[in-house]
PDB file of N, CA and C in Angstrom:
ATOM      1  N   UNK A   1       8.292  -3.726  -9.735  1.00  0.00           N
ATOM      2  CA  UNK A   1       7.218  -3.246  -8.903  1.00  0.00           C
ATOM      3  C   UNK A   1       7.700  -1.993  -8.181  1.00  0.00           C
ATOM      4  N   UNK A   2       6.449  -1.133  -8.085  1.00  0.00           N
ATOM      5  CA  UNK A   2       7.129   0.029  -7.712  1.00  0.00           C
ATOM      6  C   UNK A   2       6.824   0.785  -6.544  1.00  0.00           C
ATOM      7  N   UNK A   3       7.478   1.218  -5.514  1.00  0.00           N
ATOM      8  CA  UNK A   3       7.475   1.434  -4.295  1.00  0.00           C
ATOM      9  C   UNK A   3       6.482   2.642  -3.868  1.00  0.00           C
ATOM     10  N   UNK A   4       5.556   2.144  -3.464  1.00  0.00           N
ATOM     11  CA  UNK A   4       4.756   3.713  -2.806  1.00  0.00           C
ATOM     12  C   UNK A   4       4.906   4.229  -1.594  1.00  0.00           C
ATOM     13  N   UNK A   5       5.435   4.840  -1.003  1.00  0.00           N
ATOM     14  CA  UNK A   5       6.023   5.590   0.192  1.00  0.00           C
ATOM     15  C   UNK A   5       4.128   6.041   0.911  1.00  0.00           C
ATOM     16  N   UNK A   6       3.394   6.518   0.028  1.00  0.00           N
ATOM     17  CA  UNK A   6       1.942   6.761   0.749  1.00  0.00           C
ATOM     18  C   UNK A   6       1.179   5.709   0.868  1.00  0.00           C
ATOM     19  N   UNK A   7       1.064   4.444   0.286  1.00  0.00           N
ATOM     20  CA  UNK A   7       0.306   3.099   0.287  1.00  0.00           C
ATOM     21  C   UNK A   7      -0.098   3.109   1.841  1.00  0.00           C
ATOM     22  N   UNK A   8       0.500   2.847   2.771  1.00  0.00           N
ATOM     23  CA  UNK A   8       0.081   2.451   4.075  1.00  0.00           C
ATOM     24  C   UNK A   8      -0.533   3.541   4.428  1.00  0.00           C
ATOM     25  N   UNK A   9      -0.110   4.409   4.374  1.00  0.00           N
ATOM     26  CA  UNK A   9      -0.889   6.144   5.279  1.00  0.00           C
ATOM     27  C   UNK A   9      -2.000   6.185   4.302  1.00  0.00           C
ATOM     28  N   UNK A  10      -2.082   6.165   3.020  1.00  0.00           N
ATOM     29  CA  UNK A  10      -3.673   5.279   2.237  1.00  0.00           C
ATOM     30  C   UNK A  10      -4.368   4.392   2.794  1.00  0.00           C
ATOM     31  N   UNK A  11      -3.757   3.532   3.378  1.00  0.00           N
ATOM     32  CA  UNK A  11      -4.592   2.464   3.784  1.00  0.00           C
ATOM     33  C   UNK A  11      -5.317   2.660   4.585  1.00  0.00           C
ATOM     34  N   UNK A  12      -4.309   3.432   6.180  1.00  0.00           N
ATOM     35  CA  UNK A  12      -4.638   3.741   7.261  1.00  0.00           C
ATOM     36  C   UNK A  12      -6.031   4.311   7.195  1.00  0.00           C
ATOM     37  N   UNK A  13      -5.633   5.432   6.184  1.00  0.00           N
ATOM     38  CA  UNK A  13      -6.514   6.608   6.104  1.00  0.00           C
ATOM     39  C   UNK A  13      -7.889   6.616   5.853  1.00  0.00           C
ATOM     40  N   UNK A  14      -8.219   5.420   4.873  1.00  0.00           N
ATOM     41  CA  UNK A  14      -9.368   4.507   4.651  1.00  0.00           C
ATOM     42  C   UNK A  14      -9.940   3.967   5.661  1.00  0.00           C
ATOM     43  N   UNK A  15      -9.167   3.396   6.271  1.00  0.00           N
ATOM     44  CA  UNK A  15      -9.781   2.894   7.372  1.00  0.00           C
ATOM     45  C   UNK A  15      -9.882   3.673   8.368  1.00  0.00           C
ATOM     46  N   UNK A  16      -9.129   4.425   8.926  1.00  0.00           N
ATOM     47  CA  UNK A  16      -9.338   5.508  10.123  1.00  0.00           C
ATOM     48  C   UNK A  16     -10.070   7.139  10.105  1.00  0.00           C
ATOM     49  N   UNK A  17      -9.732   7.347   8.666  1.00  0.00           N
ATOM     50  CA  UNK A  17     -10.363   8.975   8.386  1.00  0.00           C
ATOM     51  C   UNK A  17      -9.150   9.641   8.389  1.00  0.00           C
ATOM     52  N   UNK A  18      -9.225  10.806   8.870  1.00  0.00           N
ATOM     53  CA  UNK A  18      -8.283  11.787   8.787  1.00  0.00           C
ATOM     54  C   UNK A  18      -7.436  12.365  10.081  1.00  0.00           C
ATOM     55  N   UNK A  19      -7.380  11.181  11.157  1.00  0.00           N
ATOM     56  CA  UNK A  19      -7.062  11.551  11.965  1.00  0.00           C
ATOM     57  C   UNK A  19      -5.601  11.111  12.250  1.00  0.00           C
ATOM     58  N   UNK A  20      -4.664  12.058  12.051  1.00  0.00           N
ATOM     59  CA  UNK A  20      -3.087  11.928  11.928  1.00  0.00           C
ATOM     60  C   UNK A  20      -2.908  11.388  13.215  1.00  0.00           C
ATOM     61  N   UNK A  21      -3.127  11.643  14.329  1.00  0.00           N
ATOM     62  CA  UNK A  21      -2.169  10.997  15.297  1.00  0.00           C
ATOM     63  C   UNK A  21      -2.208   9.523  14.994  1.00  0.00           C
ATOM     64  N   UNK A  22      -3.540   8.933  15.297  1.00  0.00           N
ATOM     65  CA  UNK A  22      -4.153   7.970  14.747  1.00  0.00           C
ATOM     66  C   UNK A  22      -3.555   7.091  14.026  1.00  0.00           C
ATOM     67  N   UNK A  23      -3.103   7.871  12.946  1.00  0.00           N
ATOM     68  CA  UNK A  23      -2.339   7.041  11.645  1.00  0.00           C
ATOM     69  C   UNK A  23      -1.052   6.698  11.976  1.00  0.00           C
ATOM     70  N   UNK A  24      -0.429   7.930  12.980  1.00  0.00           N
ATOM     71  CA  UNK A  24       0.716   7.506  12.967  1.00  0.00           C
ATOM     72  C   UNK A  24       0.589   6.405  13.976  1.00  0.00           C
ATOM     73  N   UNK A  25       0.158   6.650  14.736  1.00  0.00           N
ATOM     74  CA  UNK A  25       0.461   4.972  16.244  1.00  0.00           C
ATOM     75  C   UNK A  25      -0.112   3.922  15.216  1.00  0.00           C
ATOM     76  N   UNK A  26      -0.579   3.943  14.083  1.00  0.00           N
ATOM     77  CA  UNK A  26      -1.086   2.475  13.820  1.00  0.00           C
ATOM     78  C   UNK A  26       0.236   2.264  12.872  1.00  0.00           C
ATOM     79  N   UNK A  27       0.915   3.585  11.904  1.00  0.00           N
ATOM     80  CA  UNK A  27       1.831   3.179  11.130  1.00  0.00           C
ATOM     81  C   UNK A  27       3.071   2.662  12.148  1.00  0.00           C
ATOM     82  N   UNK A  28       3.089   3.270  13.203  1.00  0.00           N
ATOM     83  CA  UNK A  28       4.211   2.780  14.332  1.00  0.00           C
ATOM     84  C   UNK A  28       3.922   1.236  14.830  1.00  0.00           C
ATOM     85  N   UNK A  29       2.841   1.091  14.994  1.00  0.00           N
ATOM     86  CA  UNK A  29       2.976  -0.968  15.907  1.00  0.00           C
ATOM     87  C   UNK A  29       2.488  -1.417  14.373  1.00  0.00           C
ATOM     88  N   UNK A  30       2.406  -0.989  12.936  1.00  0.00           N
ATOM     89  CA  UNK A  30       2.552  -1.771  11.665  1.00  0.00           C
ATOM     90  C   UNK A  30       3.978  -1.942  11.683  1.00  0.00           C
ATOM     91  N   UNK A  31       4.721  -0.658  11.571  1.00  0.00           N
ATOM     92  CA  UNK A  31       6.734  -1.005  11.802  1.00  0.00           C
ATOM     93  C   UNK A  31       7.052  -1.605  12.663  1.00  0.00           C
ATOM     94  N   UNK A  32       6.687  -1.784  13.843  1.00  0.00           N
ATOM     95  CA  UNK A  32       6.844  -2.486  14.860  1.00  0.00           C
ATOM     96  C   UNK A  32       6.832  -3.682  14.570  1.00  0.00           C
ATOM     97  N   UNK A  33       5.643  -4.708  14.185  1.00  0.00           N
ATOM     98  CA  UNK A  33       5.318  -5.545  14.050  1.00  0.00           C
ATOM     99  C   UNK A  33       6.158  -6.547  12.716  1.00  0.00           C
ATOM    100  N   UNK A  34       6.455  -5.249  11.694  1.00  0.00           N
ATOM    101  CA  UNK A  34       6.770  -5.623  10.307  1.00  0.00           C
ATOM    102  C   UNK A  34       8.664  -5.859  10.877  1.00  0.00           C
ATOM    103  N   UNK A  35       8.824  -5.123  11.584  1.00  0.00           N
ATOM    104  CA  UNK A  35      10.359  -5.457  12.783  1.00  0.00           C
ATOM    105  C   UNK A  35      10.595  -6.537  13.271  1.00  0.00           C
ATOM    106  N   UNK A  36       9.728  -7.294  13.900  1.00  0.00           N
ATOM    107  CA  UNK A  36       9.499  -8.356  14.489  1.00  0.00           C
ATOM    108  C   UNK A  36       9.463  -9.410  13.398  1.00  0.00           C
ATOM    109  N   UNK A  37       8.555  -9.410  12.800  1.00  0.00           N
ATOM    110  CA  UNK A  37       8.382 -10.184  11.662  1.00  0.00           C
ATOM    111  C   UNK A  37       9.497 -11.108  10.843  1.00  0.00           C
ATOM    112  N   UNK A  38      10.711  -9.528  10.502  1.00  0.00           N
ATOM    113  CA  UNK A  38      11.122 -10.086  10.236  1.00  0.00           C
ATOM    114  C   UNK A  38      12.381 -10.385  10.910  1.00  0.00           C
ATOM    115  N   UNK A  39      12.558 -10.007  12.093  1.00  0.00           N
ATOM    116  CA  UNK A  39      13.326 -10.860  12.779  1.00  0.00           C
ATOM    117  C   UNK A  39      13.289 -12.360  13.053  1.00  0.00           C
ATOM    118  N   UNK A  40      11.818 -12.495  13.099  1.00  0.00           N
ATOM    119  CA  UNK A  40      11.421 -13.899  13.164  1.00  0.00           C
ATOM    120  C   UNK A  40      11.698 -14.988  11.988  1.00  0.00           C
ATOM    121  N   UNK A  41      12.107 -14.229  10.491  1.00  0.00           N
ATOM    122  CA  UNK A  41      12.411 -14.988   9.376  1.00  0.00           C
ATOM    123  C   UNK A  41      13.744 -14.882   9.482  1.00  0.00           C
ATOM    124  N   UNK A  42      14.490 -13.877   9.870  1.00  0.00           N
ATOM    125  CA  UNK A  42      15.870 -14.395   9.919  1.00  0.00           C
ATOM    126  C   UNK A  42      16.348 -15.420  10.501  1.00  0.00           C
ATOM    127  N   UNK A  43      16.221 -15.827  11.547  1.00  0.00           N
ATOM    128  CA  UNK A  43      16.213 -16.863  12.719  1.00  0.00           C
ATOM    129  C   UNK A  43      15.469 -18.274  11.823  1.00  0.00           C
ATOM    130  N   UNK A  44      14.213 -18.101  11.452  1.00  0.00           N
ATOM    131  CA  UNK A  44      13.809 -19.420  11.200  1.00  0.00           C
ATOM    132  C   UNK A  44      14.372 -20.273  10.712  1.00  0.00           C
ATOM    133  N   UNK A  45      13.942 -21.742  11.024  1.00  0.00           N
ATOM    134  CA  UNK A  45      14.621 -22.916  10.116  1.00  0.00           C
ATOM    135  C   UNK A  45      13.314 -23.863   9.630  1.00  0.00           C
ATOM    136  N   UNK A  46      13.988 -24.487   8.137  1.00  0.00           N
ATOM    137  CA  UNK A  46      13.058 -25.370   7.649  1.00  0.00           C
ATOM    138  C   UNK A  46      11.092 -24.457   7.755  1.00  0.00           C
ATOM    139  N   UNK A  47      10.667 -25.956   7.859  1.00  0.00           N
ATOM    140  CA  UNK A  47       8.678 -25.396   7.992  1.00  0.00           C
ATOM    141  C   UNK A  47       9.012 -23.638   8.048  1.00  0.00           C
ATOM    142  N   UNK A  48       9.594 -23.482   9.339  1.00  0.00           N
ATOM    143  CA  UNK A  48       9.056 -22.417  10.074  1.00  0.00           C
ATOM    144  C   UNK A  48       9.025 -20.840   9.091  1.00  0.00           C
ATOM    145  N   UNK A  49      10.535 -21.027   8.773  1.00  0.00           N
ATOM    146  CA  UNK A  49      10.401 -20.031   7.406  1.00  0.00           C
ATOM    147  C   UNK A  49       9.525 -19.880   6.421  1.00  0.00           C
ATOM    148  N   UNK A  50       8.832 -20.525   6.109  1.00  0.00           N
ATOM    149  CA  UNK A  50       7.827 -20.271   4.596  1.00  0.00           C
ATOM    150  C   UNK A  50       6.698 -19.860   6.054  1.00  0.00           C
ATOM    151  N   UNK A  51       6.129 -20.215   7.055  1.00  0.00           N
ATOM    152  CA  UNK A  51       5.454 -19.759   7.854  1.00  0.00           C
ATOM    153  C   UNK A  51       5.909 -18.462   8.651  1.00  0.00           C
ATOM    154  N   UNK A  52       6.864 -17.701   8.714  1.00  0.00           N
ATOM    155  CA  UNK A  52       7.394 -16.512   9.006  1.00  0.00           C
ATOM    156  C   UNK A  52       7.112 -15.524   7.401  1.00  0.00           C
ATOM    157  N   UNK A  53       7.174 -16.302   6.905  1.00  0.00           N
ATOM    158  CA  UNK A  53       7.104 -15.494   5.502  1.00  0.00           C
ATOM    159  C   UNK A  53       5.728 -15.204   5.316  1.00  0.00           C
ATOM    160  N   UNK A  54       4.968 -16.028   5.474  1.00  0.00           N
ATOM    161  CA  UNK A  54       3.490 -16.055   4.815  1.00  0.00           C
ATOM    162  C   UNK A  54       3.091 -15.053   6.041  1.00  0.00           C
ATOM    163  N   UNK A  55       3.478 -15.346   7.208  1.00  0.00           N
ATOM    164  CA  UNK A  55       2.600 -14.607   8.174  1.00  0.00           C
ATOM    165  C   UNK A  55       3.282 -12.434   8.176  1.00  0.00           C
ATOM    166  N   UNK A  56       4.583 -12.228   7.362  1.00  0.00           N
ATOM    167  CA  UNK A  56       5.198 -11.382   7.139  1.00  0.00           C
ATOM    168  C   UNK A  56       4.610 -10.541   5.644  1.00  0.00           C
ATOM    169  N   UNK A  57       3.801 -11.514   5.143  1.00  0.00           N
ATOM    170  CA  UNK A  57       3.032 -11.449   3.474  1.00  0.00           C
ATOM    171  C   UNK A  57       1.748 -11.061   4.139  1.00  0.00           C
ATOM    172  N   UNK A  58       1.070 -11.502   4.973  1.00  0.00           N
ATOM    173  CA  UNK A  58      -0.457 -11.314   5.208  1.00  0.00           C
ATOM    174  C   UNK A  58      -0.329 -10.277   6.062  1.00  0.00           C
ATOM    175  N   UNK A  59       0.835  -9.597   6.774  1.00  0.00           N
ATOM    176  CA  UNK A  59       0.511  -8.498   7.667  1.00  0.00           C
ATOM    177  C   UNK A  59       0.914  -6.933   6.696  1.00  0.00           C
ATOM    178  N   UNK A  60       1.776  -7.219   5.688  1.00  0.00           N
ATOM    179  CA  UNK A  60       1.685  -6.384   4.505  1.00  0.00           C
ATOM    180  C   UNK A  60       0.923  -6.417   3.811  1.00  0.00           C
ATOM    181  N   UNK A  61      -0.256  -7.523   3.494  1.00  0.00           N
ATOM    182  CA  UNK A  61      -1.481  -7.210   2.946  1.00  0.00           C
ATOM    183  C   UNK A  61      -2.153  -6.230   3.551  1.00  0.00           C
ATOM    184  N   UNK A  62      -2.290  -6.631   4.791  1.00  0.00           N
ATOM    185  CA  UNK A  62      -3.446  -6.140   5.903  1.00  0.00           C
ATOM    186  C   UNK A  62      -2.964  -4.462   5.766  1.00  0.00           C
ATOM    187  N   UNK A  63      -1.975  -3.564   5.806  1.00  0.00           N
ATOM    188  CA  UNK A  63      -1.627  -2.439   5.345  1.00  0.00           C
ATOM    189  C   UNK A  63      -1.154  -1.756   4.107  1.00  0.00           C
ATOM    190  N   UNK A  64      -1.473  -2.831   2.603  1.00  0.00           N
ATOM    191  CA  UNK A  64      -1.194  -2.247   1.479  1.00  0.00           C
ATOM    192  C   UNK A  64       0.196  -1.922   1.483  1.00  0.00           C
ATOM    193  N   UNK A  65       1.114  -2.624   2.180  1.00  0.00           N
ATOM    194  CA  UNK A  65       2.341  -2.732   1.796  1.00  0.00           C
ATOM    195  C   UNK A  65       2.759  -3.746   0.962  1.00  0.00           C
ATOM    196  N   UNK A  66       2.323  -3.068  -0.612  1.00  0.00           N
ATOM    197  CA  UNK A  66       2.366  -3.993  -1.621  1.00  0.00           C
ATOM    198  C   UNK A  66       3.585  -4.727  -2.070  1.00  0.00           C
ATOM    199  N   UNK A  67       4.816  -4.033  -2.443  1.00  0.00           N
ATOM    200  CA  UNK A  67       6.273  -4.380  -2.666  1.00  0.00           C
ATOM    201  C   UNK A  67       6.492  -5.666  -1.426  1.00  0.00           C
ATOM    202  N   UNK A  68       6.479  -5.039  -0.358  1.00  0.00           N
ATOM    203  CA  UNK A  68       6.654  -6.139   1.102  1.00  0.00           C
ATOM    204  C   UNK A  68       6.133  -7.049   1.067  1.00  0.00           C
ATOM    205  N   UNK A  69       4.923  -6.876   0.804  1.00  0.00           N
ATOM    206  CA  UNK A  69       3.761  -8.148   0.225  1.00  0.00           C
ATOM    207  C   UNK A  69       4.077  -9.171  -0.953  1.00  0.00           C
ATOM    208  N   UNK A  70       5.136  -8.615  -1.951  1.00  0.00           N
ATOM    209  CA  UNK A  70       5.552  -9.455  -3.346  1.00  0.00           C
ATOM    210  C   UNK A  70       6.828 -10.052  -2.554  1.00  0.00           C
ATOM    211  N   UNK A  71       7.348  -9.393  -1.933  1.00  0.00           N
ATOM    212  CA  UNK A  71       8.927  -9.843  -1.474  1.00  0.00           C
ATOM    213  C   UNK A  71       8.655 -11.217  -0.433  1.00  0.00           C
ATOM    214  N   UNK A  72       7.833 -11.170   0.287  1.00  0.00           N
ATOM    215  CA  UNK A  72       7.555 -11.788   1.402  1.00  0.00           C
ATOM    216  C   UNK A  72       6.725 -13.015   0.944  1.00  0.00           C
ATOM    217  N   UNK A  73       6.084 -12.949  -0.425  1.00  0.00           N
ATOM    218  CA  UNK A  73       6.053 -14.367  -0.637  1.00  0.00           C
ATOM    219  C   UNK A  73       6.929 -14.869  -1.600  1.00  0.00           C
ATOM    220  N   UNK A  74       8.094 -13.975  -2.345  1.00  0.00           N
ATOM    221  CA  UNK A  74       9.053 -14.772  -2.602  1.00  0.00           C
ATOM    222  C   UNK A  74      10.027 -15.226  -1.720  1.00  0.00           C
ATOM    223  N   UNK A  75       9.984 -14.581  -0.877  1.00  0.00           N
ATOM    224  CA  UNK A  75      10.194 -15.601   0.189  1.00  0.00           C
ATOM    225  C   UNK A  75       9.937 -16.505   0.790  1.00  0.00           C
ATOM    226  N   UNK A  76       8.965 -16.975   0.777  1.00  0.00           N
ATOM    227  CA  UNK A  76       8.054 -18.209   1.088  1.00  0.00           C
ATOM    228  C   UNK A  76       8.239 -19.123   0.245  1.00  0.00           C
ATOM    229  N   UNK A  77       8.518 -19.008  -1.037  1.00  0.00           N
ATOM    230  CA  UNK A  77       9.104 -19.969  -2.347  1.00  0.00           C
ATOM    231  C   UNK A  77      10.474 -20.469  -2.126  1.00  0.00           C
ATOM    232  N   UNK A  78      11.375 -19.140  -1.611  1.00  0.00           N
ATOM    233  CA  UNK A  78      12.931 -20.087  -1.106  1.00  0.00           C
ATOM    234  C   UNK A  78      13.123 -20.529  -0.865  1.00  0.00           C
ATOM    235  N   UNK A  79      14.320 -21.098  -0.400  1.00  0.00           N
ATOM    236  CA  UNK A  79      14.748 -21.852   0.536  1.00  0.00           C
ATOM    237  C   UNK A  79      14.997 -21.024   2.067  1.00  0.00           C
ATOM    238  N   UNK A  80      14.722 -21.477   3.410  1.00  0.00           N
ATOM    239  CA  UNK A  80      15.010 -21.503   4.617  1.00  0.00           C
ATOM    240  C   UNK A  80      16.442 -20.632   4.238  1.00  0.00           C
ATOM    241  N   UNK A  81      16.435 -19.541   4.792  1.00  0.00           N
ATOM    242  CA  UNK A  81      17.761 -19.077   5.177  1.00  0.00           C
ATOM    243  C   UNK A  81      18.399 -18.224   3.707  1.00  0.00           C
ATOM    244  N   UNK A  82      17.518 -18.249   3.104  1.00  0.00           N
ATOM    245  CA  UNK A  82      17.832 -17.420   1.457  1.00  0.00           C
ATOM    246  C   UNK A  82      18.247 -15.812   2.257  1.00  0.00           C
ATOM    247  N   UNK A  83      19.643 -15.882   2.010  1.00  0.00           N
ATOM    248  CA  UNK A  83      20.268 -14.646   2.596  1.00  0.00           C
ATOM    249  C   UNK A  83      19.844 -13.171   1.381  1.00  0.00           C
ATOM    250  N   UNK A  84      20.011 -13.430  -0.074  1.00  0.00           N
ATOM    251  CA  UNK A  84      19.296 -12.992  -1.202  1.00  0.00           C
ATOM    252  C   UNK A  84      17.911 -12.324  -0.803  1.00  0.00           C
ATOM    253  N   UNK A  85      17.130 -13.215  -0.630  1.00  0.00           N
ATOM    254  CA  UNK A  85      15.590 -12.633  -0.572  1.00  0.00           C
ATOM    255  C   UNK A  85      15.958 -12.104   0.947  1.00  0.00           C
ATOM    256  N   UNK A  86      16.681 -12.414   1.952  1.00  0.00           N
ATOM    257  CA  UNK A  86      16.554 -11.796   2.998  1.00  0.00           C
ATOM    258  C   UNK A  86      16.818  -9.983   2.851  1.00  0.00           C
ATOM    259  N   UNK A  87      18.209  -9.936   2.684  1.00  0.00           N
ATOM    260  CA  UNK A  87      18.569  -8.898   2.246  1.00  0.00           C
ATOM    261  C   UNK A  87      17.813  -8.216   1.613  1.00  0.00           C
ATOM    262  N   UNK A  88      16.878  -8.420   0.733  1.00  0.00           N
ATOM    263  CA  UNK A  88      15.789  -7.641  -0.257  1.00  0.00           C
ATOM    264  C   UNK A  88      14.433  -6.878   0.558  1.00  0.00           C
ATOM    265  N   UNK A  89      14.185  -8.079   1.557  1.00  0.00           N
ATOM    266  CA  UNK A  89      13.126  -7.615   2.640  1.00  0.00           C
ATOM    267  C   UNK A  89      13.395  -6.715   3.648  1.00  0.00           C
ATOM    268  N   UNK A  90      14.815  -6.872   3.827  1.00  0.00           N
ATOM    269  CA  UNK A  90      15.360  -5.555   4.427  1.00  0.00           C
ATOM    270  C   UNK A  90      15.433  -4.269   4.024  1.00  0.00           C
ATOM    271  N   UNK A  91      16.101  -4.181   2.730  1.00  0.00           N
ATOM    272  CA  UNK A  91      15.660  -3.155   2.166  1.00  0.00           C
ATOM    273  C   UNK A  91      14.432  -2.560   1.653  1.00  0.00           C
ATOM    274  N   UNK A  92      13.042  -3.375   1.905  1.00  0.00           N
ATOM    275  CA  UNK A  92      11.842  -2.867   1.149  1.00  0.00           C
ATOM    276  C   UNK A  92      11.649  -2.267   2.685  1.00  0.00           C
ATOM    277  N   UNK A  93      12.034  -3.229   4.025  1.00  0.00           N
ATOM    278  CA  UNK A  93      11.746  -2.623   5.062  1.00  0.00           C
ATOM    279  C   UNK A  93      12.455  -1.323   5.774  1.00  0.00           C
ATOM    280  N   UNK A  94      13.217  -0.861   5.113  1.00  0.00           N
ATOM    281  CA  UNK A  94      14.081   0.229   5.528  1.00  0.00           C
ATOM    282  C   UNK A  94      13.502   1.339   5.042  1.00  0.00           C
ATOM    283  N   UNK A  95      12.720   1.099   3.565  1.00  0.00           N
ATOM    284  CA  UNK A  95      11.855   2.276   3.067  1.00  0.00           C
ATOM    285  C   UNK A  95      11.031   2.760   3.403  1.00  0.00           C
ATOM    286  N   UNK A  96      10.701   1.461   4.435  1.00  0.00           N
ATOM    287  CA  UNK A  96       8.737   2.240   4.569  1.00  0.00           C
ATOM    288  C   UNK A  96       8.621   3.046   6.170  1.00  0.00           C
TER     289      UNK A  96
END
């Protein structure tokens, strides 16, 4: 799967028009949030992880962060604490 660097500023853009500042404060509390996120899956245990995941999968839907979106529910398939898929979500999150 292959990484689109414009997907979200697409998304935004759809939804907001053409107004750059705009895009950027929403692409900023999307990183923000997608930060948090997954801080919250590192930490999790048991249940809570496949529920850090899913809720880390539906907020990359919500901005066409498609790759993040595939990673984040293979993560939800792992196991609790899958250092593998962790590491992977880090790096899809370092790109965007």
């Amino acid at each position: 799967m292959a990484y689109d660097p414009g997907a979200i500023d697409a998304t935004l853009a759809a939804a907001v028009g053409d107004d750059s500042s705009l895009i950027a404060e929403l692409r900023g509390a999307f990183l923000d949030s997608v930060h948090r996120a997954l801080a919250a899956l590192a930490v999790a245990e048991g249940d809570e992880w496949a529920t850090a995941a899913f809720r880390l999968k539906g907020l990359a839907a919500s901005f066409g962060a498609i790759r993040l979106m595939a990673l984040a529910g293979e993560a939800a398939a792992a196991p609790a604490g899958d250092i593998a898929v962790l590491r992977k979500l880090q790096r899809a999150v370092a790109r965007l």
